[in-house]
Protein backbone atom coordinates (compact mmCIF):
# COMPACT_ATOMS: atom_id res chain seq x y z
CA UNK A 1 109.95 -12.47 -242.34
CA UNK A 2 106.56 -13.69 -244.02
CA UNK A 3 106.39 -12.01 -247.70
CA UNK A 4 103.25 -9.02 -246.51
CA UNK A 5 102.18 -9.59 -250.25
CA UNK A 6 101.43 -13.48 -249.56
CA UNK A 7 100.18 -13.06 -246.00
CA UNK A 8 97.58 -10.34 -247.53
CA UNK A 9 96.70 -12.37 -250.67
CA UNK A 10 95.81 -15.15 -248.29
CA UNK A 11 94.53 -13.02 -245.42
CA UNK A 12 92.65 -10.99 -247.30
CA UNK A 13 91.22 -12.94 -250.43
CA UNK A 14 91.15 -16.85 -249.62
CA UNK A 15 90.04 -17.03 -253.45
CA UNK A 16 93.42 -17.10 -254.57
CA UNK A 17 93.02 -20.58 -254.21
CA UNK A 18 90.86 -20.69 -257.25
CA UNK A 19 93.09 -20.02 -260.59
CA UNK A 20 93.49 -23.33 -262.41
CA UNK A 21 91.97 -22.87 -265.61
CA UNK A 22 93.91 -25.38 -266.89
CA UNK A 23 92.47 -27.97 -264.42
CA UNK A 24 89.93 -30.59 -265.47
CA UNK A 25 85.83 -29.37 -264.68
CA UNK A 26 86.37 -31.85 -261.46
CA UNK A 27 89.56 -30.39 -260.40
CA UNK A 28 88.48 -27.06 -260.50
CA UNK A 29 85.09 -27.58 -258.88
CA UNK A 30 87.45 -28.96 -256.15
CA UNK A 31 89.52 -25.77 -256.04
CA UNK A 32 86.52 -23.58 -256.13
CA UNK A 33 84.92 -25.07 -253.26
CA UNK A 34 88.19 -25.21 -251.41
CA UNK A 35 88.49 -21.11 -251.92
CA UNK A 36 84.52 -21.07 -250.40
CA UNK A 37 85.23 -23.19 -247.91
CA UNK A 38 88.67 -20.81 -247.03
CA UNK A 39 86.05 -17.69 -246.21
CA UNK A 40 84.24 -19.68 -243.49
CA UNK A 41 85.46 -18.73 -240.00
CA UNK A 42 88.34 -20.71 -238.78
CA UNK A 43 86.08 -21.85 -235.48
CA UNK A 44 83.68 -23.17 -237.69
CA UNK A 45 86.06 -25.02 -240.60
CA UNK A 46 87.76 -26.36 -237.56
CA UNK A 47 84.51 -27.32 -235.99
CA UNK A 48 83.11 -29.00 -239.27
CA UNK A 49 86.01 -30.86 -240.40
CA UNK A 50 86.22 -32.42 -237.17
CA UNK A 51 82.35 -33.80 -237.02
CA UNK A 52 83.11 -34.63 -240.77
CA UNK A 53 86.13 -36.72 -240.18
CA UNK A 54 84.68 -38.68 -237.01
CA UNK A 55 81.50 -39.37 -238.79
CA UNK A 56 83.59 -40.85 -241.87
CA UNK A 57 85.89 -42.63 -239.27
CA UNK A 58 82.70 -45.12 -238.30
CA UNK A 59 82.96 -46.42 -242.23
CA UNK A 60 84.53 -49.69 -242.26
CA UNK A 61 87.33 -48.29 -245.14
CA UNK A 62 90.56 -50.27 -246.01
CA UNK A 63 92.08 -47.25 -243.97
CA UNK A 64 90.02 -47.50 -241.28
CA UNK A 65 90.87 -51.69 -240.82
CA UNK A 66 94.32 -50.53 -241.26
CA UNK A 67 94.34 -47.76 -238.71
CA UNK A 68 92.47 -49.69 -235.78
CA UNK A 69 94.55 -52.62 -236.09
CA UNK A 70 97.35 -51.01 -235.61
CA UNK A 71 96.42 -48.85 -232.71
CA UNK A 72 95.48 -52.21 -231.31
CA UNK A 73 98.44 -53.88 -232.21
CA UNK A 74 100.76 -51.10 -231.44
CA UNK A 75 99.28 -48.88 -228.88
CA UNK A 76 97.64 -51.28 -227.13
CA UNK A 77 94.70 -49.22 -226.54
CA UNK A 78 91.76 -50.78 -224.91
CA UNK A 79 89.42 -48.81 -227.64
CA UNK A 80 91.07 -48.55 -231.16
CA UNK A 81 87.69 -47.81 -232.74
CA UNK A 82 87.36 -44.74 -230.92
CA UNK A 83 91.05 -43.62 -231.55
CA UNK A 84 90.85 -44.21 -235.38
CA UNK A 85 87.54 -42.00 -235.41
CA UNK A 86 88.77 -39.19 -233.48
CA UNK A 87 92.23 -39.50 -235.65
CA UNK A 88 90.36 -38.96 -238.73
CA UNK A 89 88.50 -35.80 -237.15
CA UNK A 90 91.83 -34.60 -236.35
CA UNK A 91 92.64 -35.07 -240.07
CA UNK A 92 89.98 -33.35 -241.65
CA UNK A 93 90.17 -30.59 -239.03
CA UNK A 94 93.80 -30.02 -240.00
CA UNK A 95 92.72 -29.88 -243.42
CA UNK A 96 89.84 -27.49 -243.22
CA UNK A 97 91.64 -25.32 -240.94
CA UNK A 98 94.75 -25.18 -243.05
CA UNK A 99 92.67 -23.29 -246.20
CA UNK A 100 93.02 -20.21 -244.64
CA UNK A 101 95.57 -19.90 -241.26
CA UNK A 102 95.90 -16.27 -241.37
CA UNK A 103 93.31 -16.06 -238.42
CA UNK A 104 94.62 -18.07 -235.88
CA UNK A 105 98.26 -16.63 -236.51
CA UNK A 106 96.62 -13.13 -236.36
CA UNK A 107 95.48 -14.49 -232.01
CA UNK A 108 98.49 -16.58 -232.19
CA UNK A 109 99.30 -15.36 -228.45
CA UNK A 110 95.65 -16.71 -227.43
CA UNK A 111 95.47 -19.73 -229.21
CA UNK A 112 99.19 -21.37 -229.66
CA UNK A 113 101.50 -22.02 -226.44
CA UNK A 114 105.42 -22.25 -227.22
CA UNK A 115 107.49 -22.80 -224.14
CA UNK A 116 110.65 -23.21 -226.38
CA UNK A 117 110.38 -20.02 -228.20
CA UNK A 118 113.17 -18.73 -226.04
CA UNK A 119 115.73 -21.91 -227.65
CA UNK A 120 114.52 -21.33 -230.84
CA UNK A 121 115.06 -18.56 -231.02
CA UNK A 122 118.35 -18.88 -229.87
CA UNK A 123 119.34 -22.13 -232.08
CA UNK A 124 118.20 -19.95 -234.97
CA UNK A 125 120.52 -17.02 -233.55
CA UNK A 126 123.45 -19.49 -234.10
CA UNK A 127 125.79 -19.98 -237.66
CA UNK A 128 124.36 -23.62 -238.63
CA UNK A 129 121.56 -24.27 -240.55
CA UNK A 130 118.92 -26.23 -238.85
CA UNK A 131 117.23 -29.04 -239.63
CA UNK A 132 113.78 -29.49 -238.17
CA UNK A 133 112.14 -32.78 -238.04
CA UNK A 134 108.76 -33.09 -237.36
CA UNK A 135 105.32 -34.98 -238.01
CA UNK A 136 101.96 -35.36 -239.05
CA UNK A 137 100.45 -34.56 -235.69
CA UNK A 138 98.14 -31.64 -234.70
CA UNK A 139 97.92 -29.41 -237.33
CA UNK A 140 101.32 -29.65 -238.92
CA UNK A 141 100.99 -27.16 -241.60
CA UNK A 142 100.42 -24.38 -238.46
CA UNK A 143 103.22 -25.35 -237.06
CA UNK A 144 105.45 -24.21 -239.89
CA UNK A 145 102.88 -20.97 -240.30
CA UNK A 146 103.40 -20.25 -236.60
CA UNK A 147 107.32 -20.06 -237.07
CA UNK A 148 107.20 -18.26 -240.17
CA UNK A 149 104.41 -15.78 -238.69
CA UNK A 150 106.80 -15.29 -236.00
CA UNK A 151 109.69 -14.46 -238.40
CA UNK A 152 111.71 -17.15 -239.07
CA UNK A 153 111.96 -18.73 -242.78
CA UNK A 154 111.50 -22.18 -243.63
CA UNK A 155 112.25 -24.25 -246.47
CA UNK A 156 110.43 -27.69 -247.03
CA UNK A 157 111.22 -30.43 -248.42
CA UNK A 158 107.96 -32.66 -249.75
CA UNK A 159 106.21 -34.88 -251.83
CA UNK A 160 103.43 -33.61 -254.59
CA UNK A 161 100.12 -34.79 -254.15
CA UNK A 162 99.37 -37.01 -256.56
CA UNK A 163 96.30 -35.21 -257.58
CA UNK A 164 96.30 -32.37 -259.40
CA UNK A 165 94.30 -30.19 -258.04
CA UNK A 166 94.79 -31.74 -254.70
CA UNK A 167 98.48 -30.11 -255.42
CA UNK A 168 97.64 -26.80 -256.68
CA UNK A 169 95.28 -26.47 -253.31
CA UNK A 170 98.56 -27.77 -251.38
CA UNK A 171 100.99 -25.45 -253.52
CA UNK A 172 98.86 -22.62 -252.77
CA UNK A 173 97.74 -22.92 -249.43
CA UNK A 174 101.44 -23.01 -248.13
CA UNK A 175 102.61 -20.10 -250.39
CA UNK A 176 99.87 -18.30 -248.99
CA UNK A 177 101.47 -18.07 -245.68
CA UNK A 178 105.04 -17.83 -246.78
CA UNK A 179 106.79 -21.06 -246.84
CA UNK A 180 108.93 -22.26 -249.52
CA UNK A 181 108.49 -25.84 -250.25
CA UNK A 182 111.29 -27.95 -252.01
CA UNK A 183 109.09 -30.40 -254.00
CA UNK A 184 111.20 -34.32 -254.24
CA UNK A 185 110.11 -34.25 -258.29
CA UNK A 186 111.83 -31.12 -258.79
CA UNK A 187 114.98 -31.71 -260.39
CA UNK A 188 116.20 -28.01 -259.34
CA UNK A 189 115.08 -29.54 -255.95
CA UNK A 190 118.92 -31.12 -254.96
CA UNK A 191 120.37 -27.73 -255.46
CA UNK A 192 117.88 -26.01 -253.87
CA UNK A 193 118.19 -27.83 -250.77
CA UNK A 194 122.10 -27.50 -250.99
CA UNK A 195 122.00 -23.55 -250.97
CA UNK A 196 119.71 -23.70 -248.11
CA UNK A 197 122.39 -24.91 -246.39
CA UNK A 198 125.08 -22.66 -247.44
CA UNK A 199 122.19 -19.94 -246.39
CA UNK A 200 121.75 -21.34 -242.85
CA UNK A 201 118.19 -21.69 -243.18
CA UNK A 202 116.09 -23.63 -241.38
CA UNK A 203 114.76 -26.90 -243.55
CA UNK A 204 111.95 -28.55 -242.51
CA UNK A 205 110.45 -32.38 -243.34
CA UNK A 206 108.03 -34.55 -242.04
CA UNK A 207 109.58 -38.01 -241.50
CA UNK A 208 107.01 -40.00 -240.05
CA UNK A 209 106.06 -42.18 -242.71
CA UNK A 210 106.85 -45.11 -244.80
CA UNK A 211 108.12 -43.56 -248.37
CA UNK A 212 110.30 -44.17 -251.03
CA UNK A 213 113.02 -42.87 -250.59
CA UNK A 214 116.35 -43.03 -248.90
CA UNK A 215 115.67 -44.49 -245.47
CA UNK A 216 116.81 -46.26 -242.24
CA UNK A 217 114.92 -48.60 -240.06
CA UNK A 218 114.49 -47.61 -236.35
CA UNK A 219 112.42 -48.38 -233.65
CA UNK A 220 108.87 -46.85 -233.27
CA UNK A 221 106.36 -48.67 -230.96
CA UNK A 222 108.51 -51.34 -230.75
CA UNK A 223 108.91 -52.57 -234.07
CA UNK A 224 111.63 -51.73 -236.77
CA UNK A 225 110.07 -48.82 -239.20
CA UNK A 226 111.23 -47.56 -242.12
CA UNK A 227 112.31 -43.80 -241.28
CA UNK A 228 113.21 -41.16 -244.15
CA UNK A 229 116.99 -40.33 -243.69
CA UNK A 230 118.58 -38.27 -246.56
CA UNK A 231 118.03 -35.24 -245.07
CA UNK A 232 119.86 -36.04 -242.12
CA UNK A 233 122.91 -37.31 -244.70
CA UNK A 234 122.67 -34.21 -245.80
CA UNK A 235 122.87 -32.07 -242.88
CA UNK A 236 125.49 -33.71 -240.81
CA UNK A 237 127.66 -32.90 -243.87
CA UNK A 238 126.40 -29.25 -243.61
CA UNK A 239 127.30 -29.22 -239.82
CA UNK A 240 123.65 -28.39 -239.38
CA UNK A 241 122.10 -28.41 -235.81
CA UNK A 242 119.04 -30.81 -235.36
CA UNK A 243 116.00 -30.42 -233.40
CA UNK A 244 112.71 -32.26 -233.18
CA UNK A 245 109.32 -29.71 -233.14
CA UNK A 246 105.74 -30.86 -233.04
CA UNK A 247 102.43 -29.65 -232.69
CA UNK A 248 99.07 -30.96 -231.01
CA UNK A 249 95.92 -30.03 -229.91
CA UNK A 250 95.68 -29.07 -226.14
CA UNK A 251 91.86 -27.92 -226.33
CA UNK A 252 89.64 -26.48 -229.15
CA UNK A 253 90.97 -23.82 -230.89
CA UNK A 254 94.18 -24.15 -228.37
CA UNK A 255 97.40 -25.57 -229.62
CA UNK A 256 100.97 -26.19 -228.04
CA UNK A 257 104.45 -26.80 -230.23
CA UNK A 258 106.91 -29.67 -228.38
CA UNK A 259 110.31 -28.57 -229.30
CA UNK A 260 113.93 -29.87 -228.44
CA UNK A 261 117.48 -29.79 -230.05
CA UNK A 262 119.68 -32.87 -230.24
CA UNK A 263 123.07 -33.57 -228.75
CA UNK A 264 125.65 -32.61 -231.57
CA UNK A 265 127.02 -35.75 -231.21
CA UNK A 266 124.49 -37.96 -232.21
CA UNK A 267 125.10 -40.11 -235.42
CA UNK A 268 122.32 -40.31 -238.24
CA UNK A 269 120.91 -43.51 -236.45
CA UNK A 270 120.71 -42.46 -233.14
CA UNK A 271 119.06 -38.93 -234.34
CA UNK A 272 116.66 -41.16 -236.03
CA UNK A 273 115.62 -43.42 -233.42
CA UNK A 274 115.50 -40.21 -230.68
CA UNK A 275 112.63 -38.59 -233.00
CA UNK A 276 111.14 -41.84 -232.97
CA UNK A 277 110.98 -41.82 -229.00
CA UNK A 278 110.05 -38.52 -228.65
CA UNK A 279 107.52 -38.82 -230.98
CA UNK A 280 105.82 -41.95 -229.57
CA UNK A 281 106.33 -40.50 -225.89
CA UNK A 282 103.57 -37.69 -227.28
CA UNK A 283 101.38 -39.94 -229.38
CA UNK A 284 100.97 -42.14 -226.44
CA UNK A 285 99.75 -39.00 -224.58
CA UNK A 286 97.72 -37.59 -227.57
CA UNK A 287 97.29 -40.65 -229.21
CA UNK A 288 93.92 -39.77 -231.81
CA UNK A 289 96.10 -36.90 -232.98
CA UNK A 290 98.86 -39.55 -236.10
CA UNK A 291 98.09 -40.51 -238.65
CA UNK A 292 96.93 -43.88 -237.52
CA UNK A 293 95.86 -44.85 -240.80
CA UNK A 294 99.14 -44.49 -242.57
CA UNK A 295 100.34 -47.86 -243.40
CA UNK A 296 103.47 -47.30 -240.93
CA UNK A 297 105.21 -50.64 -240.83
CA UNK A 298 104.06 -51.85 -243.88
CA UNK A 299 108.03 -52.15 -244.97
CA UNK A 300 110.71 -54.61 -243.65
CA UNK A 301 114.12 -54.29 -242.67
CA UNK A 302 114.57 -57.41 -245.47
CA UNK A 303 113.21 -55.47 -248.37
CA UNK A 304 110.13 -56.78 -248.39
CA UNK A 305 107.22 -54.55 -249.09
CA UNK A 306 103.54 -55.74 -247.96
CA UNK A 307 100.80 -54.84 -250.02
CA UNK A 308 97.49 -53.55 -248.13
CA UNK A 309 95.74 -56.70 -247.71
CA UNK A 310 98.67 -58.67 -246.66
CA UNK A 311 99.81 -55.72 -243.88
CA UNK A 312 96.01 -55.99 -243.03
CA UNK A 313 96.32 -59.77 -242.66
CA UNK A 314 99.00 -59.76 -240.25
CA UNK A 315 97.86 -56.98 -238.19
CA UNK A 316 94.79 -58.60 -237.58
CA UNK A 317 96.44 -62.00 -236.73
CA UNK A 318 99.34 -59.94 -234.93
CA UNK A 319 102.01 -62.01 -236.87
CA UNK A 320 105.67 -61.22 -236.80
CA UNK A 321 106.40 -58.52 -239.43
């Protein structure tokens, strides 16, 4: 179950965002108006981040090149400029709302819809640990605060921000509602992540993007992409079980989680490249709601690495990767 101390310190005083005297003036100017911005109703961060994010999605950024070329390229949508604006108002939605999620989990029964609660519930009833693989769709930090909220633990594995007090705002937002992250810098981390295992928790990672670590390429869109793998290693060894779980918008203020297990007899590929499908099966339905931007493919399966400008070049002139 959630920690009451951390669901009230969140809950009940959104400030505890703000205690980083060690921070540079900037960085804590950030923090501070991160903790004022946490007090606002969740309807109306929700409401602002959105208009704030589509407004900065008409600004011809090296992201925003990025991000409509390859909905063209790879979506094939008829409109990419419209996608890439409404995918960075889902962004800064995701971000405003995730300051302070205590509110919507307190009306999670209105607001969220979870048709597999029943097999979760059940695959968490089992003696594995569980892997969870999800992605940056929806709001992905409530998706972990939903399952926690509803009483099952979750362990993360992620990457600090690179930012300082970009990472104490991150650090603090997701203690605030329970969740233990496993940070990759750690050097405890390894261990960690072991005993989670021996503890039949469920660990959690987002593996939708291009990073550097250990990694396999697999189909997504139809092109080979470089997909995060070591935690997969990692639990086949463990005997874990494996299921996929995302969350997306289904109206405002209205959320639904997409969650399925995968056959035990899968190998790390083929649980790799079944993510992938299921994933692109429900960005093609919701497709503003990736992270379009990301430089996805930007890595190939012959080591080469493109930098920004030449991944830009070849999107635009839809040359073979």
């Amino acid at each position: 179950m959630v920690n009451p101390s951390l669901e009230r310190s969140s809950q009940d005083d959104p400030s505890i965002l703000c205690d980083s005297a060690a921070l540079p003036l900037l960085g804590r100017l950030s923090i501070a108006t991160a903790s004022t911005l946490a007090r606002m109703p969740f309807s109306v961060r929700s409401a602002v981040g959105w208009l704030l994010g589509y407004c900065v999605g008409f600004f011809p950024s090296r992201d925003q090149k990025i991000g409509r070329a390859q909905i063209g390229l790879y979506l094939q949508h008829k409109n990419p400029s419209a996608i890439i604006r409404l995918a960075f108002a889902n962004a800064a939605a995701t971000l405003l709302e995730s300051l302070n999620i205590q509110p919507i989990l307190r009306a999670h029964r209105k607001h969220i819809s979870c048709p597999a609660w029943d097999d979760i519930k059940r695959w968490t009833c089992e003696d594995r640990p569980i892997v969870a693989l999800t992605a940056h769709t929806g709001n992905w930090d409530l998706l972990a605060a939903y399952i926690i909220h509803r009483g099952i633990p979750i362990s993360t594995v992620g990457r600090e921000a690179r930012n300082r007090a970009v990472q104490h705002i991150l650090a603090t937002m997701r203690l605030g509602y329970g969740i233990e992250t496993i940070w990759r810098s750690d050097r405890r981390g390894v261990k960690r992540l072991l005993e989670c295992f021996k503890e039949k928790r469920v660990v959690a990672a987002l593996i939708d993007q291009d990073t550097r670590v250990d990694s396999v390429f697999v189909p997504f869109f139809g092109s080979p992409a470089k997909t995060p793998s070591s935690l997969i290693s990692i639990g086949k060894r463990s005997q874990a079980k494996f299921v996929s779980a995302f969350l997306f918008r289904v109206g405002f203020l209205r959320y639904e989680i997409f969650a399925q297990e995968f056959p035990d007899d899968l190998s790390e590929q083929e649980i790799l490249a079944t993510f992938n499908t299921r994933l692109e099966d429900l960005v093609r339905r919701y497709p503003a709601q990736w992270v379009w931007f990301h430089k996805r493919w930007r890595s190939r399966p012959d080591g080469t690495v493109l930098s920004s400008r030449e991944y830009l070049h070849r999107l635009r002139h839809k040359l073979p990767f």
